[in-house]
PDB file of N, CA and C in Angstrom:
ATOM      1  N   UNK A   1      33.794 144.613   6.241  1.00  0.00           N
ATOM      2  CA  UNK A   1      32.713 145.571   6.209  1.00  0.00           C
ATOM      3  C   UNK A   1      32.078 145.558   4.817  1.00  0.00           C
ATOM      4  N   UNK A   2      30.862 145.250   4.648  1.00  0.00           N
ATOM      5  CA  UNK A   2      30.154 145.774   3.203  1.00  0.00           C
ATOM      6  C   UNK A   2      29.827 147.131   3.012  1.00  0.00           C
ATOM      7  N   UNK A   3      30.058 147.089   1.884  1.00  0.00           N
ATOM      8  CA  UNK A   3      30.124 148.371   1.241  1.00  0.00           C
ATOM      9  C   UNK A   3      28.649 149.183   1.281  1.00  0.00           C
ATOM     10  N   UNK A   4      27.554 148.960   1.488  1.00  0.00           N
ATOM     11  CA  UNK A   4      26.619 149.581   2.142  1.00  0.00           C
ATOM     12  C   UNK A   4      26.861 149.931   3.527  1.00  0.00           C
ATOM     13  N   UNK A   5      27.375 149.154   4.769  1.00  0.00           N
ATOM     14  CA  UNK A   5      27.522 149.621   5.761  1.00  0.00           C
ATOM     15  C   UNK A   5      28.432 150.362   5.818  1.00  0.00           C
ATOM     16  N   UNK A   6      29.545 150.682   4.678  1.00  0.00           N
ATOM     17  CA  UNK A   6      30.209 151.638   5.141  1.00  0.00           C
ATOM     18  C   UNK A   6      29.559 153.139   5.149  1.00  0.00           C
ATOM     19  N   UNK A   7      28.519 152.925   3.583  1.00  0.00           N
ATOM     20  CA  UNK A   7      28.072 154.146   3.013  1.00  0.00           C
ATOM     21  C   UNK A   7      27.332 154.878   4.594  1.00  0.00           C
ATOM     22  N   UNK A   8      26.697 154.048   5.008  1.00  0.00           N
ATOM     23  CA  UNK A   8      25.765 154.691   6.302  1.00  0.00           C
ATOM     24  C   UNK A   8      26.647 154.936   7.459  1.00  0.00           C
ATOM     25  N   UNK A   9      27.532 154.458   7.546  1.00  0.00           N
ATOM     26  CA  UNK A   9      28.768 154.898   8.546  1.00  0.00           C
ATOM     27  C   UNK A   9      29.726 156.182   7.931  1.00  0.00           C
ATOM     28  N   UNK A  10      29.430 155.953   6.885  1.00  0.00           N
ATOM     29  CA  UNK A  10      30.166 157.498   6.495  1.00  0.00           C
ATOM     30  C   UNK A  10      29.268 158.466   6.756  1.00  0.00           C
ATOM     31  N   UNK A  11      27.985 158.619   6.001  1.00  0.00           N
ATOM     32  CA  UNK A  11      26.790 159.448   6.064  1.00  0.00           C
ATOM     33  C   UNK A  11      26.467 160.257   7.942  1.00  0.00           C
ATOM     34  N   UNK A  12      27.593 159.230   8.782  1.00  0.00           N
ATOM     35  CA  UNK A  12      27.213 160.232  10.043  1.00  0.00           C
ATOM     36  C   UNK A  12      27.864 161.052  10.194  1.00  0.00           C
ATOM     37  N   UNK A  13      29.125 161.392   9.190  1.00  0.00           N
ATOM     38  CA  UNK A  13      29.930 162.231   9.656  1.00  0.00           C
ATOM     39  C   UNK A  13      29.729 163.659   8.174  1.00  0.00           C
ATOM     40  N   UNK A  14      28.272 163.167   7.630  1.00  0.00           N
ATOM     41  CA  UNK A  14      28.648 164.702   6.125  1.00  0.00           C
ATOM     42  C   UNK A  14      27.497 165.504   7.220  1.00  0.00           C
ATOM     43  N   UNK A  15      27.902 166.737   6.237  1.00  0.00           N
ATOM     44  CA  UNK A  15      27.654 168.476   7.041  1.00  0.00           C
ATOM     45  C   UNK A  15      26.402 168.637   7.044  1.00  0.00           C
ATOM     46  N   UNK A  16      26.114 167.456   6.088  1.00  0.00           N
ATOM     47  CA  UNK A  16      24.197 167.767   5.697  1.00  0.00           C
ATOM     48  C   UNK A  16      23.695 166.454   4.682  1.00  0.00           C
ATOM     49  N   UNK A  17      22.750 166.461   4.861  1.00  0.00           N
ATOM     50  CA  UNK A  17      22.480 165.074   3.902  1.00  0.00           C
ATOM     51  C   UNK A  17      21.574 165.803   2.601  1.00  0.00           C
ATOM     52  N   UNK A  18      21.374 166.931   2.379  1.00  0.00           N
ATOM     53  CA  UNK A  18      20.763 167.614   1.524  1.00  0.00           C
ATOM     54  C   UNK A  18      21.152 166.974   0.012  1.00  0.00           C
ATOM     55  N   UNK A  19      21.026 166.188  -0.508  1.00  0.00           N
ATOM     56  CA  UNK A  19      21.167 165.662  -2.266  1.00  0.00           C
ATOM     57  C   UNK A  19      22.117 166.266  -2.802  1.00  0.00           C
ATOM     58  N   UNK A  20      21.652 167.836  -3.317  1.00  0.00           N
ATOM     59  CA  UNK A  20      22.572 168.616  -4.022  1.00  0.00           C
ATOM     60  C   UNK A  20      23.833 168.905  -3.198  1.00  0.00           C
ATOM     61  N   UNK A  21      23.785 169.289  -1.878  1.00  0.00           N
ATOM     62  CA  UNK A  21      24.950 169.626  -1.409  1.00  0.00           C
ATOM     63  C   UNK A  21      25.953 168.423  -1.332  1.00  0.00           C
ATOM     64  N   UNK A  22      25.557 167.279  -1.253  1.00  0.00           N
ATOM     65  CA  UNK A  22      26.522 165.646  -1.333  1.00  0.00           C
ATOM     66  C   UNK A  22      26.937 165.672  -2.232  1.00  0.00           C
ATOM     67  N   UNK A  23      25.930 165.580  -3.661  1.00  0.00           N
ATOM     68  CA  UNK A  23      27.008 165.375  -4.821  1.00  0.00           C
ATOM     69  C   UNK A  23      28.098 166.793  -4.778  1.00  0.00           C
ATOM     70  N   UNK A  24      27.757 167.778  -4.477  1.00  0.00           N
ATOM     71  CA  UNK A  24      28.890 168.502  -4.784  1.00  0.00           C
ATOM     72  C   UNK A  24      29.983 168.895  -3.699  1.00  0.00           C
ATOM     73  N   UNK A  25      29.706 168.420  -2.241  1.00  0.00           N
ATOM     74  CA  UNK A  25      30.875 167.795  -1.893  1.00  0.00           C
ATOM     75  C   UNK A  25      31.513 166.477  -2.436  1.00  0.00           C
ATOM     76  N   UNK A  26      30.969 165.798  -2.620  1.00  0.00           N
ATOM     77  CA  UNK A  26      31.617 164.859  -3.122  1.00  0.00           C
ATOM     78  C   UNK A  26      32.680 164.887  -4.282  1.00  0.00           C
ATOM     79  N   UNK A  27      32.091 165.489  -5.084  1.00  0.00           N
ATOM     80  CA  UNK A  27      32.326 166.123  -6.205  1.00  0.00           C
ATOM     81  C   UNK A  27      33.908 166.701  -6.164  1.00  0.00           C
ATOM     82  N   UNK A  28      33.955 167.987  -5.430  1.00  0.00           N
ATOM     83  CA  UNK A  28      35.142 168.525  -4.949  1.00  0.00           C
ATOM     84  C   UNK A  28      35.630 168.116  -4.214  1.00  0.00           C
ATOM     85  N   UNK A  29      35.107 166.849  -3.396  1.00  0.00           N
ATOM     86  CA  UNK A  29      36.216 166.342  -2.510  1.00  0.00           C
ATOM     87  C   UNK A  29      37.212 165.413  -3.296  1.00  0.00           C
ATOM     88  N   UNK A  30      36.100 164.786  -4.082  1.00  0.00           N
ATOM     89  CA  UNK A  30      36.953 163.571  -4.910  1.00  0.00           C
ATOM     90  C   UNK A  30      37.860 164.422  -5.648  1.00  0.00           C
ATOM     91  N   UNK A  31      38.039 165.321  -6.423  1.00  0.00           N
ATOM     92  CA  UNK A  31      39.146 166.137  -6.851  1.00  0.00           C
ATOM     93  C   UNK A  31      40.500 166.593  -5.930  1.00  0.00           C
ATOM     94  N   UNK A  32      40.202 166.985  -4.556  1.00  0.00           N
ATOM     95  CA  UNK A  32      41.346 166.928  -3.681  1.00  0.00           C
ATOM     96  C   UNK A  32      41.375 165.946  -3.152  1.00  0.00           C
ATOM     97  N   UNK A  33      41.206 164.690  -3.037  1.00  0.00           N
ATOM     98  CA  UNK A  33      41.742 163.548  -2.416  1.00  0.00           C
ATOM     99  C   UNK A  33      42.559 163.047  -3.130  1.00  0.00           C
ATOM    100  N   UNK A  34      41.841 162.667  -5.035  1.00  0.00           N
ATOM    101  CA  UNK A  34      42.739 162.472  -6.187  1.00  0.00           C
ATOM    102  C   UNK A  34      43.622 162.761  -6.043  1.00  0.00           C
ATOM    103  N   UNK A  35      43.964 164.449  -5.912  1.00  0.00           N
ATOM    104  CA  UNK A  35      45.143 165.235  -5.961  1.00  0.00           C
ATOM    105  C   UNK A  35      46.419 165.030  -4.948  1.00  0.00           C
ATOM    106  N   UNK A  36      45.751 164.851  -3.953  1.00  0.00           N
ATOM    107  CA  UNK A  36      46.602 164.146  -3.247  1.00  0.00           C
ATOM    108  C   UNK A  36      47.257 163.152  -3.311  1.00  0.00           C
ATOM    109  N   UNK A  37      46.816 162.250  -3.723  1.00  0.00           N
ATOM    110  CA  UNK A  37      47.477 160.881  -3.917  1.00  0.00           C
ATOM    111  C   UNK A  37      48.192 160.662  -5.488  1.00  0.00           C
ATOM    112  N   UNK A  38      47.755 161.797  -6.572  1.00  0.00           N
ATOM    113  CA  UNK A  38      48.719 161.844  -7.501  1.00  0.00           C
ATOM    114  C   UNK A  38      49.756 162.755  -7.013  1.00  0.00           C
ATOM    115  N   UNK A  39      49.930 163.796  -5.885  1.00  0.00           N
ATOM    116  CA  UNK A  39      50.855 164.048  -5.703  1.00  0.00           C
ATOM    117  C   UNK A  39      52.212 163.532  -4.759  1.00  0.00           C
ATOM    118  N   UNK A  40      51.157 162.522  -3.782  1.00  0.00           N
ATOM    119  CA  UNK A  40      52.379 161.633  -3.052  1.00  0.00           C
ATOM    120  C   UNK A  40      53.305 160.660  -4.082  1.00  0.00           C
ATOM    121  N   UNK A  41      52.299 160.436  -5.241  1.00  0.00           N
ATOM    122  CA  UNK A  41      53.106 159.375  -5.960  1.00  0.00           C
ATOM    123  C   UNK A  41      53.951 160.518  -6.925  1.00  0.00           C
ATOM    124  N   UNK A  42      53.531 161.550  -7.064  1.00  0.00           N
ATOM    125  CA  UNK A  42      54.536 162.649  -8.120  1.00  0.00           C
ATOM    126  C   UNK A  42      56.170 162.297  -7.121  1.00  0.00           C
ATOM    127  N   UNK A  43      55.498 162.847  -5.895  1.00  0.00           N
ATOM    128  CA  UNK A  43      56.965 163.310  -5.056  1.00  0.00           C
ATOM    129  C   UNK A  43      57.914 162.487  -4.774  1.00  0.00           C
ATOM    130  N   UNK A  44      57.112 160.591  -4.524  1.00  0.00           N
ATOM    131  CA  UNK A  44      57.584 159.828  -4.662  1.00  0.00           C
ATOM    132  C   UNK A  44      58.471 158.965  -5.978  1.00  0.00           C
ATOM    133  N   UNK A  45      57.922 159.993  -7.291  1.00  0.00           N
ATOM    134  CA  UNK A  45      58.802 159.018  -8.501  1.00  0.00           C
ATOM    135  C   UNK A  45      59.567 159.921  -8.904  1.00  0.00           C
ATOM    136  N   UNK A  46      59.254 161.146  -8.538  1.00  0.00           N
ATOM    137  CA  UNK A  46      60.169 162.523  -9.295  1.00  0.00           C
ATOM    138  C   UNK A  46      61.281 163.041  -7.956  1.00  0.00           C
ATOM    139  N   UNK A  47      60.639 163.075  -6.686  1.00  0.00           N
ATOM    140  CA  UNK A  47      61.650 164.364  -5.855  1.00  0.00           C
ATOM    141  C   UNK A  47      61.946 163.411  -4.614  1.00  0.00           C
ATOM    142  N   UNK A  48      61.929 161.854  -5.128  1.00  0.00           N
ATOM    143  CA  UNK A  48      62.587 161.081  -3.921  1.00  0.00           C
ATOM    144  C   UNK A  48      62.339 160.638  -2.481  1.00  0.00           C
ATOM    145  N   UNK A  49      61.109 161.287  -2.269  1.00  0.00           N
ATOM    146  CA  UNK A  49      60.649 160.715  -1.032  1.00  0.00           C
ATOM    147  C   UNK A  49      60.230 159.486  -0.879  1.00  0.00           C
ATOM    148  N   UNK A  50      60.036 158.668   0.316  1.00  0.00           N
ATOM    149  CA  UNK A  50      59.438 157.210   0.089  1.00  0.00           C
ATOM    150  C   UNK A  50      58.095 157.292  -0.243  1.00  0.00           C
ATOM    151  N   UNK A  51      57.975 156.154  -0.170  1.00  0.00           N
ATOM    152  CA  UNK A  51      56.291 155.977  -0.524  1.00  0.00           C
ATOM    153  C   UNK A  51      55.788 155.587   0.476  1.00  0.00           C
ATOM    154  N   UNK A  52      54.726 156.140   0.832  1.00  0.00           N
ATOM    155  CA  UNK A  52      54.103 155.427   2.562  1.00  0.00           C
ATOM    156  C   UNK A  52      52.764 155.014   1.675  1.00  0.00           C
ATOM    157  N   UNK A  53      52.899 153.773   2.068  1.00  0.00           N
ATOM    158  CA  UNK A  53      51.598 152.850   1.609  1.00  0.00           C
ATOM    159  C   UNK A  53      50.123 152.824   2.664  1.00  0.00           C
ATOM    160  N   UNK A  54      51.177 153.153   3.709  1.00  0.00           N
ATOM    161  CA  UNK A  54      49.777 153.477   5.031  1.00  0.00           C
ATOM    162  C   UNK A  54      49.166 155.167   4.709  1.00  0.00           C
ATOM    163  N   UNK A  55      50.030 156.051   4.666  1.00  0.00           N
ATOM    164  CA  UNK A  55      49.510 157.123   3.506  1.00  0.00           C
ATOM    165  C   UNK A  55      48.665 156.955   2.166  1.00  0.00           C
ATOM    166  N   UNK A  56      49.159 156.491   1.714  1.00  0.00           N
ATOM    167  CA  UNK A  56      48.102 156.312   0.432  1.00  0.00           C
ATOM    168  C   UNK A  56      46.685 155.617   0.637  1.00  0.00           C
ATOM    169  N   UNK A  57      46.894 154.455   1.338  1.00  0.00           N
ATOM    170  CA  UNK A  57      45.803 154.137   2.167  1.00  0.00           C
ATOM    171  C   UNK A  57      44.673 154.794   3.128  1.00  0.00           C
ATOM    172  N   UNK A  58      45.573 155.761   3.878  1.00  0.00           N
ATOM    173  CA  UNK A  58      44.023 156.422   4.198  1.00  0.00           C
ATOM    174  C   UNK A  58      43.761 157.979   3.213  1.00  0.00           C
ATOM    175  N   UNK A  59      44.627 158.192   2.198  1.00  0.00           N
ATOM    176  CA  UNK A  59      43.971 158.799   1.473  1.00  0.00           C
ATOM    177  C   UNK A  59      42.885 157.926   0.474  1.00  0.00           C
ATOM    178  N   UNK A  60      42.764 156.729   0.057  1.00  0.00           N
ATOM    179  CA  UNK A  60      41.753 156.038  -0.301  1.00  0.00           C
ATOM    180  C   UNK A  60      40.525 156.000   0.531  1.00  0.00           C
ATOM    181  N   UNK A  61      40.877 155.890   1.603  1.00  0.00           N
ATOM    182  CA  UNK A  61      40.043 156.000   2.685  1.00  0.00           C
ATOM    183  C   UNK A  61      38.860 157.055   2.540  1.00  0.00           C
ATOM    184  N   UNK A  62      39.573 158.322   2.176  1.00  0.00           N
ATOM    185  CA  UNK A  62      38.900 159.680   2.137  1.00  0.00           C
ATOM    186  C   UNK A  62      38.170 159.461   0.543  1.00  0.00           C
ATOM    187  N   UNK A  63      38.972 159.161   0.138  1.00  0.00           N
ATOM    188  CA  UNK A  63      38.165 158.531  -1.125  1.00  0.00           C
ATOM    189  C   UNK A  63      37.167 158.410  -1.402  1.00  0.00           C
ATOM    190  N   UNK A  64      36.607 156.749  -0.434  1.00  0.00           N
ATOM    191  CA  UNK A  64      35.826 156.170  -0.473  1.00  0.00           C
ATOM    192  C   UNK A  64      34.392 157.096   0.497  1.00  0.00           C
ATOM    193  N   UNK A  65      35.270 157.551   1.221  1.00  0.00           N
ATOM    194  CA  UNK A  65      34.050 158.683   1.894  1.00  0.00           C
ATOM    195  C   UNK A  65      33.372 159.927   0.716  1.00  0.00           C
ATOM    196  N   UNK A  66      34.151 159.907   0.058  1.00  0.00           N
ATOM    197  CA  UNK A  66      33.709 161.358  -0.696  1.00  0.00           C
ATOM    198  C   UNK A  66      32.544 160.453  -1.910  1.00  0.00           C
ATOM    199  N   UNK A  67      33.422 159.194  -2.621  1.00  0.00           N
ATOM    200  CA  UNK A  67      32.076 158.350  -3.129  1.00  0.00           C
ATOM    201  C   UNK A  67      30.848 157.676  -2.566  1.00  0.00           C
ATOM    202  N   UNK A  68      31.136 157.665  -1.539  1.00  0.00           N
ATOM    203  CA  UNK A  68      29.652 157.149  -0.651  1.00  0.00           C
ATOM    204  C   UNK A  68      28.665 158.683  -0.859  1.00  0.00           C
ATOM    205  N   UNK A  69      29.133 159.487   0.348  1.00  0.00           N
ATOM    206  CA  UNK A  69      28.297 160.479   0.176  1.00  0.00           C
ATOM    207  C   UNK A  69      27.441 161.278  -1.277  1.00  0.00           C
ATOM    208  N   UNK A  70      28.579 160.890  -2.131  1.00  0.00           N
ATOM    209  CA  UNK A  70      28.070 161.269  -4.147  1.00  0.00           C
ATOM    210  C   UNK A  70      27.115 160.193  -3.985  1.00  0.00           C
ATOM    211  N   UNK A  71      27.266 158.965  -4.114  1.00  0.00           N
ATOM    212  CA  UNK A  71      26.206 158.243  -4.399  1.00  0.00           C
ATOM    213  C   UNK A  71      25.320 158.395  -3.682  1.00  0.00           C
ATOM    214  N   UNK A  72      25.193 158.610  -2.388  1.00  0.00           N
ATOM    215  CA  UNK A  72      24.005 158.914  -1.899  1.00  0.00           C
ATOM    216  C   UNK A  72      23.054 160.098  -1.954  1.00  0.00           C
ATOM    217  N   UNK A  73      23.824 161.529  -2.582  1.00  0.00           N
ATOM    218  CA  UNK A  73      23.108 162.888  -3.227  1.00  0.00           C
ATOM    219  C   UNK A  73      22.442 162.032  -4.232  1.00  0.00           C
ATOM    220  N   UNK A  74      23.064 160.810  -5.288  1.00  0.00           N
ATOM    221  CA  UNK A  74      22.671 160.434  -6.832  1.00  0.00           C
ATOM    222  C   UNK A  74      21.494 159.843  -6.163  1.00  0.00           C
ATOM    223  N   UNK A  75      20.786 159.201  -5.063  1.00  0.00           N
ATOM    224  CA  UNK A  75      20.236 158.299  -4.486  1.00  0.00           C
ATOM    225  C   UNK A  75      20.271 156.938  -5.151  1.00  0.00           C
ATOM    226  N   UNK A  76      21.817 156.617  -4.772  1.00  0.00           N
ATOM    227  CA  UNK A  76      22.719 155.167  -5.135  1.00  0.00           C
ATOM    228  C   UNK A  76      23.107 154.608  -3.814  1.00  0.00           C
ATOM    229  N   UNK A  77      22.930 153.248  -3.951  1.00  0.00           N
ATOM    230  CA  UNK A  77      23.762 153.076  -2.992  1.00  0.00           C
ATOM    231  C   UNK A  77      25.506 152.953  -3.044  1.00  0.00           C
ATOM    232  N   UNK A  78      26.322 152.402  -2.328  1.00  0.00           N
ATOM    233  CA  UNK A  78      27.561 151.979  -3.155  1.00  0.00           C
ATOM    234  C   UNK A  78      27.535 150.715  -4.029  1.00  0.00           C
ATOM    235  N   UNK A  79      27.142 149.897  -3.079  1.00  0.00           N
ATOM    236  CA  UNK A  79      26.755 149.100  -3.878  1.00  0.00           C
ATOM    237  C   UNK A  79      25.994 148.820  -5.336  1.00  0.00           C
ATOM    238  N   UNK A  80      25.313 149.396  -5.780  1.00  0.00           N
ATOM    239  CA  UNK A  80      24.076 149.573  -6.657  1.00  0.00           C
ATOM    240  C   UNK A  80      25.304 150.528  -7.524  1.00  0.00           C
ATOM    241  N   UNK A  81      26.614 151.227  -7.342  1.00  0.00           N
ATOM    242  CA  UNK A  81      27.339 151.827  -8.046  1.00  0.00           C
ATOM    243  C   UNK A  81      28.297 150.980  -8.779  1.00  0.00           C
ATOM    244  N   UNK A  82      28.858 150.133  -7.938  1.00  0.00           N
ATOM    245  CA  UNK A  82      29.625 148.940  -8.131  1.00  0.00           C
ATOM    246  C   UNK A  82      29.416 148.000  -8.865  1.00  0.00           C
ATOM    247  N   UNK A  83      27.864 147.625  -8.520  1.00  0.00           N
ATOM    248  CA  UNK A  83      27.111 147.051  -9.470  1.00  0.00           C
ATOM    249  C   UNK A  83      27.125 147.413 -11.257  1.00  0.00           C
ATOM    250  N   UNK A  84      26.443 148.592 -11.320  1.00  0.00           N
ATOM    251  CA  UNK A  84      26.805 149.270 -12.230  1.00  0.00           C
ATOM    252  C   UNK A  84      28.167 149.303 -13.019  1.00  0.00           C
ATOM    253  N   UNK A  85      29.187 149.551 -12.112  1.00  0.00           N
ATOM    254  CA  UNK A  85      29.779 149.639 -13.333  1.00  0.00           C
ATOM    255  C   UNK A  85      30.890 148.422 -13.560  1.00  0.00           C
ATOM    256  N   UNK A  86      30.676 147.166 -12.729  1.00  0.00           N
ATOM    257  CA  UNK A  86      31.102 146.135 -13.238  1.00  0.00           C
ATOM    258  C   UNK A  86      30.359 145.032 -14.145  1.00  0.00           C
ATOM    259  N   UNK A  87      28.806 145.724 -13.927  1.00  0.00           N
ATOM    260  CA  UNK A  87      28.327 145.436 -15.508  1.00  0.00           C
ATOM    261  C   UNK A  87      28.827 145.769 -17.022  1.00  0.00           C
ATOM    262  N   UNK A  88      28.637 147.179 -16.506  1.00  0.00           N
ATOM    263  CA  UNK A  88      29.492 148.382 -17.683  1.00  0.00           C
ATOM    264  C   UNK A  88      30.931 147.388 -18.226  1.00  0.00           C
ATOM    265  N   UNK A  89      31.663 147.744 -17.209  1.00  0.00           N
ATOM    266  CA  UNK A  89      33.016 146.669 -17.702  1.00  0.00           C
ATOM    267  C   UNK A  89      32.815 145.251 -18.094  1.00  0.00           C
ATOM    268  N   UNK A  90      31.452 144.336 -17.915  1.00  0.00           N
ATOM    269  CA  UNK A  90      31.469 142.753 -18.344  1.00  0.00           C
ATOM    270  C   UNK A  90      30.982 143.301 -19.966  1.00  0.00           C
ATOM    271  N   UNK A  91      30.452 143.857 -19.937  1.00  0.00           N
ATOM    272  CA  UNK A  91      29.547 144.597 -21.540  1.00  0.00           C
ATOM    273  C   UNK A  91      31.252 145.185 -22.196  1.00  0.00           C
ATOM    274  N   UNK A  92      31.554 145.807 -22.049  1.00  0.00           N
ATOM    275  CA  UNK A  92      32.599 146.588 -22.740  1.00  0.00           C
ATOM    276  C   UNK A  92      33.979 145.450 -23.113  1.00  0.00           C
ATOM    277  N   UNK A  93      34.051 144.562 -21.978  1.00  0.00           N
ATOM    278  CA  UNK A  93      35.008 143.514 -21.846  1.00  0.00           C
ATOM    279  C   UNK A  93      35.080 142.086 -21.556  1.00  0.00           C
ATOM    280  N   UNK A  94      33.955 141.568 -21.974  1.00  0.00           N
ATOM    281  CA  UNK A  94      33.196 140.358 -21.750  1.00  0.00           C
ATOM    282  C   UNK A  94      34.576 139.064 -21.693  1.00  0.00           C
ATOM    283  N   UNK A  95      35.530 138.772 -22.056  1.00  0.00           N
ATOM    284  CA  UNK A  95      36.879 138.034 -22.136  1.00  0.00           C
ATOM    285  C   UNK A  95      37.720 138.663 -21.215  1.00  0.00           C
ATOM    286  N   UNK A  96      37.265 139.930 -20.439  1.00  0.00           N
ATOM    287  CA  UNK A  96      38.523 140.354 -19.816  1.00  0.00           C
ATOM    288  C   UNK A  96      39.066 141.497 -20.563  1.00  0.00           C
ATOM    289  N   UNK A  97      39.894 142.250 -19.801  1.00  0.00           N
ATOM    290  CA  UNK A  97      40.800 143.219 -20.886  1.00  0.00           C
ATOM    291  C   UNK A  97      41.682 142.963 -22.320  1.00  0.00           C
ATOM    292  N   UNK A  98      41.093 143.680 -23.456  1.00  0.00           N
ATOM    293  CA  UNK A  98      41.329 143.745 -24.323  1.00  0.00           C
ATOM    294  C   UNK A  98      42.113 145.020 -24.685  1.00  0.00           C
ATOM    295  N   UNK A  99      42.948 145.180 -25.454  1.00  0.00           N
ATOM    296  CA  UNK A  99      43.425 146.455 -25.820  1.00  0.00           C
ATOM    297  C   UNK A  99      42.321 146.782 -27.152  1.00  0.00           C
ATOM    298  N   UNK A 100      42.630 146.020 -27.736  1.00  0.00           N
ATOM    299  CA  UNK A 100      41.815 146.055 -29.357  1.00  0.00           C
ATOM    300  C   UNK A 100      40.349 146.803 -29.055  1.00  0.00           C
ATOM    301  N   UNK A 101      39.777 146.069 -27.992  1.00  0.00           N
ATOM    302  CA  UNK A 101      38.669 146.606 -27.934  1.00  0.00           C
ATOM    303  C   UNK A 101      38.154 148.125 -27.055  1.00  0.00           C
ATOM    304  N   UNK A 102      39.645 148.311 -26.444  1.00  0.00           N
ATOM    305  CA  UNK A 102      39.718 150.160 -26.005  1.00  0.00           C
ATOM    306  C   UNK A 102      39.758 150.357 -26.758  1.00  0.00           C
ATOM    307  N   UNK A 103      40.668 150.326 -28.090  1.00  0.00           N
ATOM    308  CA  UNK A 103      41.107 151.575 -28.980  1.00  0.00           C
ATOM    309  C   UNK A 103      39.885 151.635 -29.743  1.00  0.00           C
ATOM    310  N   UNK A 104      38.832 150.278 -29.645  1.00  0.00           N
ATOM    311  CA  UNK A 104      37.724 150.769 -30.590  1.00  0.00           C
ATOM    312  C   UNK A 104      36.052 150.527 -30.381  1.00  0.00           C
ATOM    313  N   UNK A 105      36.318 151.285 -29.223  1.00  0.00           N
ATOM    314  CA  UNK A 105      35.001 151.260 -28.379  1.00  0.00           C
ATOM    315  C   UNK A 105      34.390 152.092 -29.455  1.00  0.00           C
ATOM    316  N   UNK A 106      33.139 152.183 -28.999  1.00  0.00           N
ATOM    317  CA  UNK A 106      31.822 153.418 -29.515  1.00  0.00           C
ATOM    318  C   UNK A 106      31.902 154.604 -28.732  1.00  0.00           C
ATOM    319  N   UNK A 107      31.695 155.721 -29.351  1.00  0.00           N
ATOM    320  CA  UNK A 107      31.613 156.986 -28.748  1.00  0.00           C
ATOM    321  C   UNK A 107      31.211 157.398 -27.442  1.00  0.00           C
ATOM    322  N   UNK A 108      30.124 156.885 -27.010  1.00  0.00           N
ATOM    323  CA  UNK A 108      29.986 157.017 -25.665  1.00  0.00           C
ATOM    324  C   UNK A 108      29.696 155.550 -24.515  1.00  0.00           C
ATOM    325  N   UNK A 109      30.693 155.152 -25.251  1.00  0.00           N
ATOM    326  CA  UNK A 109      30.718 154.097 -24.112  1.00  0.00           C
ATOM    327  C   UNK A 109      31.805 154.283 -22.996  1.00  0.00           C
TER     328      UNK A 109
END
């Protein structure tokens, strides 16, 4: 599936396509989906449960729904996001990952 067709296959299932209201579902969704999946992996390294990888998986899933719909309030596509910021990363990291060059990026990069 490309990542534009997913964005429009997600877009049939948000509450409203209204701009402002997307980014800020999105917004708060991406905060409880996060949360979720730092907490399967909490419970999994601290209080012993397994790790379900098919779990974590469709919490990515929800993920990727909550960033489609943001980019599309931003009027982005996913693609055109992706784009973005694996430019961002060829500019910041042109050889690949560097440590040297995290610890001494510019202020708002």
């Amino acid at each position: 599936m490309r990542a534009n067709d997913y964005q429009k296959a997600a877009l049939r299932t948000a509450s409203t396509l209204e701009p402002k209201d997307l980014v800020l579902n999105g917004a708060l969704g991406l905060t409880g989906e996060s949360g979720e999946v730092a907490d399967h992996i909490k419970k999994h390294l601290f209080q012993g449960h397994e790790l379900n990888k098919e779990h974590l998986a469709k919490e990515l899933g929800d993920i990727c729904w909550y960033i489609a719909i943001t980019a599309e309030g931003l009027g982005y596509t996913i693609e055109e996001i992706m784009q973005m910021n694996v430019d961002k990363l060829m500019k910041r990291y042109p050889n690949g990952f560097e440590a040297e060059r995290s610890l001494h990026r510019e202020e708002n990069e």
